[in-house]
Protein backbone atom coordinates (compact mmCIF):
# COMPACT_ATOMS: atom_id res chain seq x y z
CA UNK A 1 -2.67 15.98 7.67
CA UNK A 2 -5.30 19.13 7.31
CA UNK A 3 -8.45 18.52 6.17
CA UNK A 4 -11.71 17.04 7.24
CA UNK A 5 -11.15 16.12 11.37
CA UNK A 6 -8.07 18.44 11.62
CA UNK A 7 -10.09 19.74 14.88
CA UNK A 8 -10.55 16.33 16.22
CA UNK A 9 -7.71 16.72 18.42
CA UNK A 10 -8.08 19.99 20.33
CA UNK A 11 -9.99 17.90 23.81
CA UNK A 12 -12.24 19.99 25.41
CA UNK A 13 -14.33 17.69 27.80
CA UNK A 14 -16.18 15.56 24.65
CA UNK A 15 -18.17 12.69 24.62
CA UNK A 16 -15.90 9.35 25.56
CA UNK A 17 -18.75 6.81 25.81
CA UNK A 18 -19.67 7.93 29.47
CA UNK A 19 -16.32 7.61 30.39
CA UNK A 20 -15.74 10.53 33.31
CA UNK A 21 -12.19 8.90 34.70
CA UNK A 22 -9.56 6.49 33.70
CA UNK A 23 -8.39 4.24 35.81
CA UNK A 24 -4.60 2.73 34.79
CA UNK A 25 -2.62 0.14 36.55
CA UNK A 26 1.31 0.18 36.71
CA UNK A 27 2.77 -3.36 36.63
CA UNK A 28 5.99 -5.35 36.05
CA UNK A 29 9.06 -6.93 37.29
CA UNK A 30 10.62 -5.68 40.56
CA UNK A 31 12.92 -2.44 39.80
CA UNK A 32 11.61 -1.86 36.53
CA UNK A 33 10.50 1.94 37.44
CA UNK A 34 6.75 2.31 38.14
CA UNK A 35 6.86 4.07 41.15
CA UNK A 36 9.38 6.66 39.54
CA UNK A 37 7.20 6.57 36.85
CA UNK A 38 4.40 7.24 38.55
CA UNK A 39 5.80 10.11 40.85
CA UNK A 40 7.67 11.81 38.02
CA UNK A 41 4.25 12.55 36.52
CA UNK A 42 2.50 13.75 39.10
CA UNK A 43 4.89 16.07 40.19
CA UNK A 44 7.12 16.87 36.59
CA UNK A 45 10.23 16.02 38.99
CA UNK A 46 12.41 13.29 39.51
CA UNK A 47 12.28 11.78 42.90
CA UNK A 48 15.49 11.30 45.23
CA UNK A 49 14.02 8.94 47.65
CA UNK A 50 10.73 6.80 46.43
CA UNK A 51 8.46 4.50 48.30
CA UNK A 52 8.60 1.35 47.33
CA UNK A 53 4.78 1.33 46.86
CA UNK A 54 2.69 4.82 45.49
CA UNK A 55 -0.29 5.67 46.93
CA UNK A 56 -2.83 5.77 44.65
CA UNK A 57 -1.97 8.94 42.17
CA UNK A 58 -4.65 11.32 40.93
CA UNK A 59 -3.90 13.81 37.44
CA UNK A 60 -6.81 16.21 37.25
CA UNK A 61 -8.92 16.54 34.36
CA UNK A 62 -6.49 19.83 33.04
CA UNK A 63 -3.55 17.68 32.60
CA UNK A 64 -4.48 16.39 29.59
CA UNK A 65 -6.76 17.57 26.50
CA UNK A 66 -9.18 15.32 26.59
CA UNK A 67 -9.71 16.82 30.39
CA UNK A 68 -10.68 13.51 31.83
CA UNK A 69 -9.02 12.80 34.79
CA UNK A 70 -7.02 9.56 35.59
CA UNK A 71 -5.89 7.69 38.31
CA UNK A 72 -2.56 5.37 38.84
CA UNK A 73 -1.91 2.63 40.12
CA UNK A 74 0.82 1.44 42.03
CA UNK A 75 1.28 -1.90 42.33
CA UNK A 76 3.82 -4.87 43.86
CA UNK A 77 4.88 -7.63 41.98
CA UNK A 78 6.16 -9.40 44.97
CA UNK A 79 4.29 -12.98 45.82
CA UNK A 80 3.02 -11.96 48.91
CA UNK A 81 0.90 -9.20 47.31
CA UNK A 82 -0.57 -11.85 44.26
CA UNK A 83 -3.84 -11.21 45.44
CA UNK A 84 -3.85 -7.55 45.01
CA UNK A 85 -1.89 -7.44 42.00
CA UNK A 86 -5.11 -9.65 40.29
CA UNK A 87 -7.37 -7.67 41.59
CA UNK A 88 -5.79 -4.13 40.57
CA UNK A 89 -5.43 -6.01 36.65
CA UNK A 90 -8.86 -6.53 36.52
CA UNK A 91 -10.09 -3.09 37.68
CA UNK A 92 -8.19 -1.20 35.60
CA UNK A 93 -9.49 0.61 32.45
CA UNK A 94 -6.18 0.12 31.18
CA UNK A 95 -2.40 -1.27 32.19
CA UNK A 96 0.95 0.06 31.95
CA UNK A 97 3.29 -2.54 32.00
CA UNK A 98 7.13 -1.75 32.50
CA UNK A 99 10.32 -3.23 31.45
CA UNK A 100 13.85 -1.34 32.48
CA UNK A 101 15.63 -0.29 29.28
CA UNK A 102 19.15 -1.64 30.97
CA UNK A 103 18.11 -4.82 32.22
CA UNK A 104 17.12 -7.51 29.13
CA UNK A 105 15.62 -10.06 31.03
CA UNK A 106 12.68 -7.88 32.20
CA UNK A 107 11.91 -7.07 28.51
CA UNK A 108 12.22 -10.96 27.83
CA UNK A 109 8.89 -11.63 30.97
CA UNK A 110 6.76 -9.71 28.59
CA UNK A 111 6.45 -11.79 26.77
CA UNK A 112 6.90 -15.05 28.73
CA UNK A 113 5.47 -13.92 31.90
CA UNK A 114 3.62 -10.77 32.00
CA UNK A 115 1.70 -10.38 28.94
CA UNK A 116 0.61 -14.51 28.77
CA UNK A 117 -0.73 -13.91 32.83
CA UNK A 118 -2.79 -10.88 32.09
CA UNK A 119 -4.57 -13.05 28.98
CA UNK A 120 -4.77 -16.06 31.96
CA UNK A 121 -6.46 -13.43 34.24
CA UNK A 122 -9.25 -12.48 31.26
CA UNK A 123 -8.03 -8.67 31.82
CA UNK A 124 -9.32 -7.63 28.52
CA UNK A 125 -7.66 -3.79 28.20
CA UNK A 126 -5.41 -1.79 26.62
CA UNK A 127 -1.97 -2.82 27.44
CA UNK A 128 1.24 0.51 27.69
CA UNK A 129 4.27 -1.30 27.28
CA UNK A 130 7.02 1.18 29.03
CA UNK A 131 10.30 1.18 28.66
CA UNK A 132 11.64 2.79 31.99
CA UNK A 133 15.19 3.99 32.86
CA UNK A 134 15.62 5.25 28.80
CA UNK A 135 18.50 7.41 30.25
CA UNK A 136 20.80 3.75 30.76
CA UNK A 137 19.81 2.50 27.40
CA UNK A 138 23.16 1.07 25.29
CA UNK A 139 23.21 2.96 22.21
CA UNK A 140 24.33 -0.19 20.45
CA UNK A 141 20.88 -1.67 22.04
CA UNK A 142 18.36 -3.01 18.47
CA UNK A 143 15.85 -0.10 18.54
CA UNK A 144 12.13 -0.15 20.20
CA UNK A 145 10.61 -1.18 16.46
CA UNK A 146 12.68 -4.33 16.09
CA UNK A 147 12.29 -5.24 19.77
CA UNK A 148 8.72 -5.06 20.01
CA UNK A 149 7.37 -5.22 16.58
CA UNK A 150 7.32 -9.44 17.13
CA UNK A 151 5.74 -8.98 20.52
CA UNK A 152 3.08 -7.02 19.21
CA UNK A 153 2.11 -9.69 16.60
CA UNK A 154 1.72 -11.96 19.27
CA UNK A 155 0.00 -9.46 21.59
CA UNK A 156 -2.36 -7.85 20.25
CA UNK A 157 -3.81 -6.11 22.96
CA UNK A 158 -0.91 -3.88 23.06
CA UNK A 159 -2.13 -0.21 22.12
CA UNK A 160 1.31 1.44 22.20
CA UNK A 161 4.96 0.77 23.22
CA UNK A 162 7.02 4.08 24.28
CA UNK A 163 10.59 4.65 26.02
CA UNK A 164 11.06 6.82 28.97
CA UNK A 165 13.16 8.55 31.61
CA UNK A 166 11.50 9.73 34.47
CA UNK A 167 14.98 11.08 35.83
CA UNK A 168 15.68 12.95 32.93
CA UNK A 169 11.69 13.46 32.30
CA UNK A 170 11.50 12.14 28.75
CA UNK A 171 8.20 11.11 27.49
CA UNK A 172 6.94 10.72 31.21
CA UNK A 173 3.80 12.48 30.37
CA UNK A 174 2.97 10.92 27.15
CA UNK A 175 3.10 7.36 28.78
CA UNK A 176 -0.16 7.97 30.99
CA UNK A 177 -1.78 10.16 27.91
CA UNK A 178 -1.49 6.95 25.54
CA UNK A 179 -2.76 5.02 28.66
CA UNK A 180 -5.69 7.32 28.65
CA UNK A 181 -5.99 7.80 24.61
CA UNK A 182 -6.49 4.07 24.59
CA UNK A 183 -9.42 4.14 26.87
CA UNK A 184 -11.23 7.02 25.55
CA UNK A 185 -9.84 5.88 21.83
CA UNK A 186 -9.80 2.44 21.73
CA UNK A 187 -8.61 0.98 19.16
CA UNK A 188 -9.93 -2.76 18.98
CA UNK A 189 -13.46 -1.22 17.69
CA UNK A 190 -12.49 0.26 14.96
CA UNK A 191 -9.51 -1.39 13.32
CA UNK A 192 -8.26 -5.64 12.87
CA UNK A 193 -4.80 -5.39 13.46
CA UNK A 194 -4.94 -8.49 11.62
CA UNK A 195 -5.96 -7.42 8.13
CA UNK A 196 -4.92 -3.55 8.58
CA UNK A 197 -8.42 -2.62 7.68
CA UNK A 198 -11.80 -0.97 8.86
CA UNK A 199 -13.98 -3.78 11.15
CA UNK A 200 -17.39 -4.65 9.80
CA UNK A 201 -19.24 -2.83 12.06
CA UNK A 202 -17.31 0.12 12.19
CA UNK A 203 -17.38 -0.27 8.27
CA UNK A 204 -21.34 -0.04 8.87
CA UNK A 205 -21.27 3.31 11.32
CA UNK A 206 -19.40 5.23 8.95
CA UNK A 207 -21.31 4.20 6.21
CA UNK A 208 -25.00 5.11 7.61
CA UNK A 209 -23.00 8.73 8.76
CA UNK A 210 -22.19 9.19 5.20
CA UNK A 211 -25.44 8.72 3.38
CA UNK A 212 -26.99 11.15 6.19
CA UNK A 213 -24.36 13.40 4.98
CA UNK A 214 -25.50 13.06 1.48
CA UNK A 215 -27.86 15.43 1.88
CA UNK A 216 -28.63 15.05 -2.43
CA UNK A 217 -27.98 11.61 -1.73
CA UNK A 218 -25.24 11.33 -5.54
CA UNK A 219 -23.39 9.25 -3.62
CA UNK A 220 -20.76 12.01 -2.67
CA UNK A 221 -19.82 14.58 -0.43
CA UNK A 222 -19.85 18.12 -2.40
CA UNK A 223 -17.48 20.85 -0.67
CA UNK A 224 -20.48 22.04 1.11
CA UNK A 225 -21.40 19.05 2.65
CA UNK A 226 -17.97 18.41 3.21
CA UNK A 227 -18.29 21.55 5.17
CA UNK A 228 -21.39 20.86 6.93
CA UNK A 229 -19.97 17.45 8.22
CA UNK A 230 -17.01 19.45 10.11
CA UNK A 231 -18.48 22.13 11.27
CA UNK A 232 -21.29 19.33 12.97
CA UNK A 233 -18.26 17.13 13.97
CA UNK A 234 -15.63 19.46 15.02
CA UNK A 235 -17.40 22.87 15.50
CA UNK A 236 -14.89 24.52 12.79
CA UNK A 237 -15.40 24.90 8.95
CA UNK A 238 -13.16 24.06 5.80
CA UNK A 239 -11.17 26.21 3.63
CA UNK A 240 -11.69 25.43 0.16
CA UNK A 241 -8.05 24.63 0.27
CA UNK A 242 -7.86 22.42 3.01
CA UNK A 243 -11.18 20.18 0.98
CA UNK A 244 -9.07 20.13 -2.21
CA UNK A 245 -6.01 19.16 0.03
CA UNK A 246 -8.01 16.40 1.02
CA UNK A 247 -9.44 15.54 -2.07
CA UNK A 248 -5.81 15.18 -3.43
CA UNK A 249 -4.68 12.94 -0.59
CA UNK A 250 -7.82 10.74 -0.91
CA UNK A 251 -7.45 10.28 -5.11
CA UNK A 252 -3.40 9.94 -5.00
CA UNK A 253 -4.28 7.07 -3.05
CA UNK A 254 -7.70 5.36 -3.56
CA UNK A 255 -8.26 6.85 -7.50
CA UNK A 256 -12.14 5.94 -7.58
CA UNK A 257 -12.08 7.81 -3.33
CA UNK A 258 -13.25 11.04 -5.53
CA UNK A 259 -15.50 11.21 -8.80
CA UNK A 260 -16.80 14.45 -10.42
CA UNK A 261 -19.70 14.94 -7.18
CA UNK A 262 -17.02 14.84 -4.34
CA UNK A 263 -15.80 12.60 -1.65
CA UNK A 264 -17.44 8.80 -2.53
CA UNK A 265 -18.05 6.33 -0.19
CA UNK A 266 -15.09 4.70 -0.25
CA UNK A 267 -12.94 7.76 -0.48
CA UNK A 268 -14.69 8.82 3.16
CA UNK A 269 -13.35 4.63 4.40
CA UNK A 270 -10.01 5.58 3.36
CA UNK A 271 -9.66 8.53 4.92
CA UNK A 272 -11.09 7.16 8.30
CA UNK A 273 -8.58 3.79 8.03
CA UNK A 274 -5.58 6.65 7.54
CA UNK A 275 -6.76 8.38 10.58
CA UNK A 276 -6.62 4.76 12.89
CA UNK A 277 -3.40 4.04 10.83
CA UNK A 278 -1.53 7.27 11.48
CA UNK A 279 -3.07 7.07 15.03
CA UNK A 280 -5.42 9.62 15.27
CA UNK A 281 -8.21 7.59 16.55
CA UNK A 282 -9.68 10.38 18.58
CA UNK A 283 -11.19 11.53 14.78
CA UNK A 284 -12.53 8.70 14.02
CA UNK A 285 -14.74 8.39 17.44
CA UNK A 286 -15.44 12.23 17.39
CA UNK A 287 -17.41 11.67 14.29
CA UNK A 288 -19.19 8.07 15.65
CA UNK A 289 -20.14 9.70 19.04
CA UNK A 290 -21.31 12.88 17.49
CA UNK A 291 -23.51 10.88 15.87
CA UNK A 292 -24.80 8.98 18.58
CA UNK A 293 -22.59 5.66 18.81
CA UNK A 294 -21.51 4.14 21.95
CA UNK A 295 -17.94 2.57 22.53
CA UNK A 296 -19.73 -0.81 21.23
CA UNK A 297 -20.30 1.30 17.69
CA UNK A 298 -24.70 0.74 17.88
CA UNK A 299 -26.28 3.89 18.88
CA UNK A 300 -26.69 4.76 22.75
CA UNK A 301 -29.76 3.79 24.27
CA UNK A 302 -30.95 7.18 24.57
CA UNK A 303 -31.73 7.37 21.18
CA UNK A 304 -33.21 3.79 20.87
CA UNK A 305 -36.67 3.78 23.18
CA UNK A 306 -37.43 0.56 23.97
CA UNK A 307 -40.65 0.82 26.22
CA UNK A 308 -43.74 1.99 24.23
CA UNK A 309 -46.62 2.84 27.22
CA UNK A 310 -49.60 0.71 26.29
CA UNK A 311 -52.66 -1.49 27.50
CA UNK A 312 -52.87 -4.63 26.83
CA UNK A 313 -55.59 -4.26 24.34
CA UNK A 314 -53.69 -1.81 22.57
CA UNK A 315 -50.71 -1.94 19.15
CA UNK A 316 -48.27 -0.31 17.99
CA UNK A 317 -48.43 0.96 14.12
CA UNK A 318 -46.16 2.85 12.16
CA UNK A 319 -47.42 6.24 10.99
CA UNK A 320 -48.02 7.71 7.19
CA UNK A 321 -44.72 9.35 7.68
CA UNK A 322 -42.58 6.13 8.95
CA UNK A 323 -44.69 3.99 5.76
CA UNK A 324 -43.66 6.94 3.33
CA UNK A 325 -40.33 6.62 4.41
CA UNK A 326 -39.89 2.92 3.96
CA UNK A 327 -41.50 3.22 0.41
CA UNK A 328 -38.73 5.82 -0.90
CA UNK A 329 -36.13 3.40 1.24
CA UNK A 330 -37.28 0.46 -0.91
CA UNK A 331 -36.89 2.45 -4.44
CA UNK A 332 -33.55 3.50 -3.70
CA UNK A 333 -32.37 0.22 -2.93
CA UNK A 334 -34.53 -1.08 -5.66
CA UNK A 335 -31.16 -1.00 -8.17
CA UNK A 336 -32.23 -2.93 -10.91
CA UNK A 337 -35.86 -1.41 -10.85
CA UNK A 338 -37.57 -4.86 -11.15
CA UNK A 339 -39.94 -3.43 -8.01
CA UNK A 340 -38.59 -6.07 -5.97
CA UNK A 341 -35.64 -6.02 -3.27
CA UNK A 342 -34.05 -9.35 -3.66
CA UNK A 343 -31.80 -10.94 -0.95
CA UNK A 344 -28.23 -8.44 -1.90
CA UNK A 345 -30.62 -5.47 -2.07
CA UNK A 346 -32.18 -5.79 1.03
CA UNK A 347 -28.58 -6.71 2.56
CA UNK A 348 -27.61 -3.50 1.09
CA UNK A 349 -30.11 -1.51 2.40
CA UNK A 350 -29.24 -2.86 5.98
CA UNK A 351 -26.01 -2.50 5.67
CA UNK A 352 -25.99 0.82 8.16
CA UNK A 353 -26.74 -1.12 10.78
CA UNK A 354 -24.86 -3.69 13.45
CA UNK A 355 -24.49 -7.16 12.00
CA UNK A 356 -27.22 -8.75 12.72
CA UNK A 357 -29.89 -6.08 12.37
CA UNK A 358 -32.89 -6.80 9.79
CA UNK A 359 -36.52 -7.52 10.17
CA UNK A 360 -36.53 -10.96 8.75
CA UNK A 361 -34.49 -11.87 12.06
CA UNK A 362 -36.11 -9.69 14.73
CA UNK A 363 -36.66 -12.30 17.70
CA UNK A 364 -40.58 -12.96 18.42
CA UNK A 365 -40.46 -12.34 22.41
CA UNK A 366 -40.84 -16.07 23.83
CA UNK A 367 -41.82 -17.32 21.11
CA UNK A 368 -39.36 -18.09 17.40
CA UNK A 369 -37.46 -15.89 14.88
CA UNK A 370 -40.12 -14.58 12.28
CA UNK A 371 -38.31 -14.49 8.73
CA UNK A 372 -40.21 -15.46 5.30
CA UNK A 373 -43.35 -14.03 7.15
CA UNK A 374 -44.16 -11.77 3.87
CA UNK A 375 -44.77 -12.68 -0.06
CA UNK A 376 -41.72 -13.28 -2.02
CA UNK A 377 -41.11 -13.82 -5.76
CA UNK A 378 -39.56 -16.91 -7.50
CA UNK A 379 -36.37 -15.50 -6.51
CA UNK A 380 -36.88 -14.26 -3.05
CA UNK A 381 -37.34 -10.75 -3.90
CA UNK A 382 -39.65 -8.71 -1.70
CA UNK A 383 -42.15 -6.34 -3.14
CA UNK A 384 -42.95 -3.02 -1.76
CA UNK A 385 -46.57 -4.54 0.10
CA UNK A 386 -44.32 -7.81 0.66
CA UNK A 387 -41.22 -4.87 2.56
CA UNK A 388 -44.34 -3.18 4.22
CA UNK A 389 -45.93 -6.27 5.39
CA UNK A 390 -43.19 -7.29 6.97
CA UNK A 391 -42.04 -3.88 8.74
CA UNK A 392 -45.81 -3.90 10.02
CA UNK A 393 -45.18 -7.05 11.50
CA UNK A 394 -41.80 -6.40 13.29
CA UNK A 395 -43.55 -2.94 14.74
CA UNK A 396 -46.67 -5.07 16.09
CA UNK A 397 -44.16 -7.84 17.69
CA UNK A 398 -41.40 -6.32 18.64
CA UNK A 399 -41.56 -2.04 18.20
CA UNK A 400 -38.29 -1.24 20.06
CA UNK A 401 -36.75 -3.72 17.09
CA UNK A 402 -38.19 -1.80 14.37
CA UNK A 403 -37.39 1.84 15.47
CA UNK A 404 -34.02 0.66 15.45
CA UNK A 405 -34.06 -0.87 12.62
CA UNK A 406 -35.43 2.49 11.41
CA UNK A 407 -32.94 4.89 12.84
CA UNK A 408 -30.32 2.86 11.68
CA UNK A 409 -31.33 2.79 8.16
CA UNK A 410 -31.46 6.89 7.97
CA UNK A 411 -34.88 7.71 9.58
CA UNK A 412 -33.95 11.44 10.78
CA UNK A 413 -37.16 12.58 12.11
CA UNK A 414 -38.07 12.16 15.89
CA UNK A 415 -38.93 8.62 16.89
CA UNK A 416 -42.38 9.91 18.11
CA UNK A 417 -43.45 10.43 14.47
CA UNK A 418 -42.50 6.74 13.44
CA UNK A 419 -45.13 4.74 15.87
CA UNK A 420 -48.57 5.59 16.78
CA UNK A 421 -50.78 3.34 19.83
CA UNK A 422 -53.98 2.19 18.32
CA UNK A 423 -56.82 2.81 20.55
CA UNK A 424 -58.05 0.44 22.83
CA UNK A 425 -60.24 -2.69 21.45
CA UNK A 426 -62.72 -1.81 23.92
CA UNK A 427 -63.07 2.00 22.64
CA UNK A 428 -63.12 0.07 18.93
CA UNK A 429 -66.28 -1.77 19.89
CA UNK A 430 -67.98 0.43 21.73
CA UNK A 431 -68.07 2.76 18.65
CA UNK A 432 -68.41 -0.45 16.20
CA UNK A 433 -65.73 0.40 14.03
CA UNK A 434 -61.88 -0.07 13.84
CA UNK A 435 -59.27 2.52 13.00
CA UNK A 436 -56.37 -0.16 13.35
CA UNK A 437 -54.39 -0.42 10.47
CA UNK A 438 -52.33 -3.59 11.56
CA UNK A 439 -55.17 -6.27 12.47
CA UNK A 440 -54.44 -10.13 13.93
CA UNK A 441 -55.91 -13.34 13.10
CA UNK A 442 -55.27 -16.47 15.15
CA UNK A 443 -55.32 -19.58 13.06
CA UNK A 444 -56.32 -22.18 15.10
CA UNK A 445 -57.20 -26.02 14.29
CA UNK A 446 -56.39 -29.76 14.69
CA UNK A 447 -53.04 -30.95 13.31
CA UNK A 448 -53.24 -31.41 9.16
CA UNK A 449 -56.32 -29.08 8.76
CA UNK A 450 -54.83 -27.14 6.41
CA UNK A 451 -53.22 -24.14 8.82
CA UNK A 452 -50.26 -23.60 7.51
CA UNK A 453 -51.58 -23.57 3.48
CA UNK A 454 -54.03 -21.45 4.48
CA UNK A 455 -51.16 -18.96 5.14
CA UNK A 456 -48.57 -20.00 2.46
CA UNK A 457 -51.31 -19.70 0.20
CA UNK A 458 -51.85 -15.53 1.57
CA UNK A 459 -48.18 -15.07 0.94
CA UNK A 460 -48.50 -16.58 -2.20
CA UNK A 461 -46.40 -19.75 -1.64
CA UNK A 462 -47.26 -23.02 -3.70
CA UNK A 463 -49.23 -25.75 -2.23
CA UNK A 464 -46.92 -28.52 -0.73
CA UNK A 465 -48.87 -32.04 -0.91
CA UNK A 466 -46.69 -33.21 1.74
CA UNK A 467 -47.64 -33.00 5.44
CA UNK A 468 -45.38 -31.37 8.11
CA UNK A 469 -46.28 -30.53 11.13
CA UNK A 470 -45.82 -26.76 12.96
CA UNK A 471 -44.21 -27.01 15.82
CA UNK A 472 -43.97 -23.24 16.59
CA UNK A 473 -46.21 -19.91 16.14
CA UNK A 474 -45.82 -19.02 12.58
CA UNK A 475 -46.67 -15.34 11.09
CA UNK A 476 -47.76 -14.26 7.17
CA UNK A 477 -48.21 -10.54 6.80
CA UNK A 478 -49.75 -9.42 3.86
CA UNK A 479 -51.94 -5.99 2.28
CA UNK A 480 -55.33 -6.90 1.67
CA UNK A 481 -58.34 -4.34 -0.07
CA UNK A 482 -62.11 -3.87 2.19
CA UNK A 483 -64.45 -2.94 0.47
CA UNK A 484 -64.54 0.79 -0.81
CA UNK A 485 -60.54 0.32 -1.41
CA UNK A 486 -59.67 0.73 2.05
CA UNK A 487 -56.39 -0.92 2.65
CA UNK A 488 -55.16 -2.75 5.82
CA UNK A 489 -52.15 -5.32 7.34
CA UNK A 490 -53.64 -8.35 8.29
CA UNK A 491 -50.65 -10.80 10.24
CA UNK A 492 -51.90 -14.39 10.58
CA UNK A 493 -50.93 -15.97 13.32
CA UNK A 494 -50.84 -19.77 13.46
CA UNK A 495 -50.89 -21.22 16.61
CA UNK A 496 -49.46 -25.59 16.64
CA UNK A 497 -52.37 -27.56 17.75
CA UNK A 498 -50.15 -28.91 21.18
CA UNK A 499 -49.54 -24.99 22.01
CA UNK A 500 -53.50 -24.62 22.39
CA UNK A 501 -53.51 -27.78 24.60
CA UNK A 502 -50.35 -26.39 26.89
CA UNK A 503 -52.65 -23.10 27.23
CA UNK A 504 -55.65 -24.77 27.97
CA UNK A 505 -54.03 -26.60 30.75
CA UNK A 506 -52.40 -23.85 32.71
């Protein structure tokens, strides 16, 4: 199909994840092929006389698009050479496992040998299944659908199954580029074989891609940002035919894919599941690594600092920028307009980043989780100070956390202009005066003093007659007015009565 990713093919040395080589390892029964197989490739000719083990086999980066280079494996299936067999299996990137097209029973140890010992080994790759020796195949032989169709229900793990000749050099080269495909491509990221559909997180990538698309943010892709997203992608523009081609495919199939604006939301899903489906995975990842994704689909660390230089006396604060951000964040997820995000909004606006990702679960280092740290209506809607209070918090406990969390939920601006380090306390008192934004209080105190109403009663949380003891550090963030109308973060931090005592004692 034309269109949006038709260039996503043409290789070129790209971005695989930090993949520079593939490393693929030929096994199965005795006589099946794979050292045929493997010299057939190398040198595009059938051999007359073939070890019975292959050294190991190098293809250069030129032999295929991609222009990675790969090397094979030979390997023996004999008992005596167990050992090595395991240990070639496990470091493989992927595995090409053969059966011989004229002898049944080795297609039948796929299934009840090969395939079951590779999950027994914990070899977690790609899996080639090869028919070798295509050339001897019965014509009155089921075909390679009906065959394997069954085994790959129970197998997931197998990426392709392809028939071959090396002696009549059919399909020889295509075996070792699916091997490689699967690497660089893989499949299990993107796509549950299960359900036929888009996984979660993959679901997640595409969708942040698309709103940072959405330049106008209607919740569509015009022609021209259509445009802008494959010339940024694939380095080679639309014609206004090939968009409307697109377009057509996309609303013959998925009606509400395209409204009045452009390409929706879920018209941009369906195209990317028709991609996987019709195996051109290589568009799919294209788009997620120009954008920064890894082969795990959460953006490379490169992009995600995670050390911020600072004393000890020193904090880190988000900027005016990173605060003005947030504010038109909240407002757009705000959907109702009742200037509150309540639990589905606030899933919604997170819903660009990995499972898992949101400040009301960023991990406290050593110490707890910090959720329900901010003030919350009746029901559990944050306001805008409540959202701010609680973004404050996750950049003064845990800033690597909340940059990520940022990026992820479509800050575009360089990750410098998102934090700033306070000065140092010393510097603060020296000069008398404070330009922290984000200040700490320690709540300290003996056990039923009051510590934790104290700060249910700054989030605004009702009075509970009923005693229960803290037995971890507890947070409340909240705004709160100085005099002259200065506004400032203060985080209370309660610390349990028997956590004092532990610290005294050390």
């Amino acid at each position: 199909m034309s269109g949006v990713g038709a260039a996503a093919g043409s290789g070129g040395g790209g971005n695989f994840g930090g993949r520079t080589s593939v490393r693929v390892a030929v096994i199965g029964d005795q006589g099946t092929g794979k050292s045929s197989l493997i010299v057939s490739v190398a040198t595009e000719s059938f051999p007359e006389n073939v070890p019975k083990l292959v050294p190991p086999t190098r293809l250069p980066a030129d032999y295929y698009p991609d222009r990675v280079p790969i090397t094979i494996i030979d390997t023996s299936s004999s008992p005596e050479n167990k050992t090595k067999l395991i240990a070639e299996c496990q470091a493989a990137d992927a595995i090409v496992l053969t059966y011989a097209c004229d002898r049944p029973s080795t297609l039948d140890r796929l299934s009840t040998y090969w395939l079951p010992e590779l999950r027994r080994l914990e070899v977690r790759v790609p899996v080639i299944v090869v028919g070798c020796k295509l050339d001897t195949r019965d014509e009155q032989q089921i075909s390679l659908e009906q065959v394997m169709t069954p085994i790959m229900q129970q197998f997931r793990e197998i990426e392709t199954c392809i028939e071959c000749s090396a002696l009549r050099q059919i399909q020889v080269p295509e075996v070792f580029y699916y091997a490689q495909k699967a690497v660089l491509h893989p499949t299990a990221p993107l796509f549950d074989q299960e359900t036929q559909s888009l996984k979660p997180r993959c679901v997640r990538a595409l969708k942040r891609i698309f709103i940072l698309c959405d330049h106008d943010r209607d919740g569509a892709l015009s022609d021209a940002e259509l445009n802008d997203f494959q010339v940024k992608c694939f380095n080679a523009p639309l014609q206004p035919t090939e968009i409307a081609g697109v377009k057509r495919v996309v609303q013959e199939k998925m009606p509400d894919g395209v409204n009045d604006n452009g390409l929706t939301l879920t018209g941009f899903l369906f195209l990317h599941a028709l991609f996987i489906e019709k195996g051109r995975l290589e568009t799919t990842w294209t788009v997620l690594r120009k954008f920064g994704y890894n082969n795990d689909i959460k953006l490379r660390d490169d992009l995600l600092p995670t050390t911020f230089k600072r004393a000890p006396d020193q904090t880190v604060e988000l900027t005016n920028e990173a605060l003005e951000f947030l504010k038109s964040s909240f407002f757009m997820y705000d959907m109702d307009n009742d200037g509150t995000l309540r639990p589905a909004e606030l899933e919604d606006l997170f819903s660009t980043a990995p499972e898992n990702y949101s400040f009301v679960c960023v991990p406290v280092p050593g110490l707890l989780m910090a959720p329900d740290a901010a003030e919350k209506n009746v029901l559990g809607g944050l306001t805008v100070q409540g959202f701010l209070s609680q973004w404050s918090l996750m950049t003064l406990l845990d800033p690597a956390a909340s940059l990520a969390n940022l990026i992820y939920i479509g800050y575009t601006s360089d990750a410098a202009s998102a934090f700033h380090i306070t000065r140092k306390r010393r510097q603060d008192r020296k000069k008398k005066q404070s330009t922290r934004n984000v200040l700490q209080c320690f709540v300290f105190g003996p056990k039923n003093a009051g510590k934790s109403a104290l700060l249910n009663s700054f989030i605004g949380k009702s009075f509970v007659e009923r005693y229960t003891p803290t037995t971890n550090v507890r947070f409340a963030a909240n705004q709160v007015e100085l005099p002259g109308g200065v506004k400032k973060t203060l985080v209370m931090r309660e610390i349990p009565e028997d956590d004092v005592f532990l610290t005294r004692s050390r």
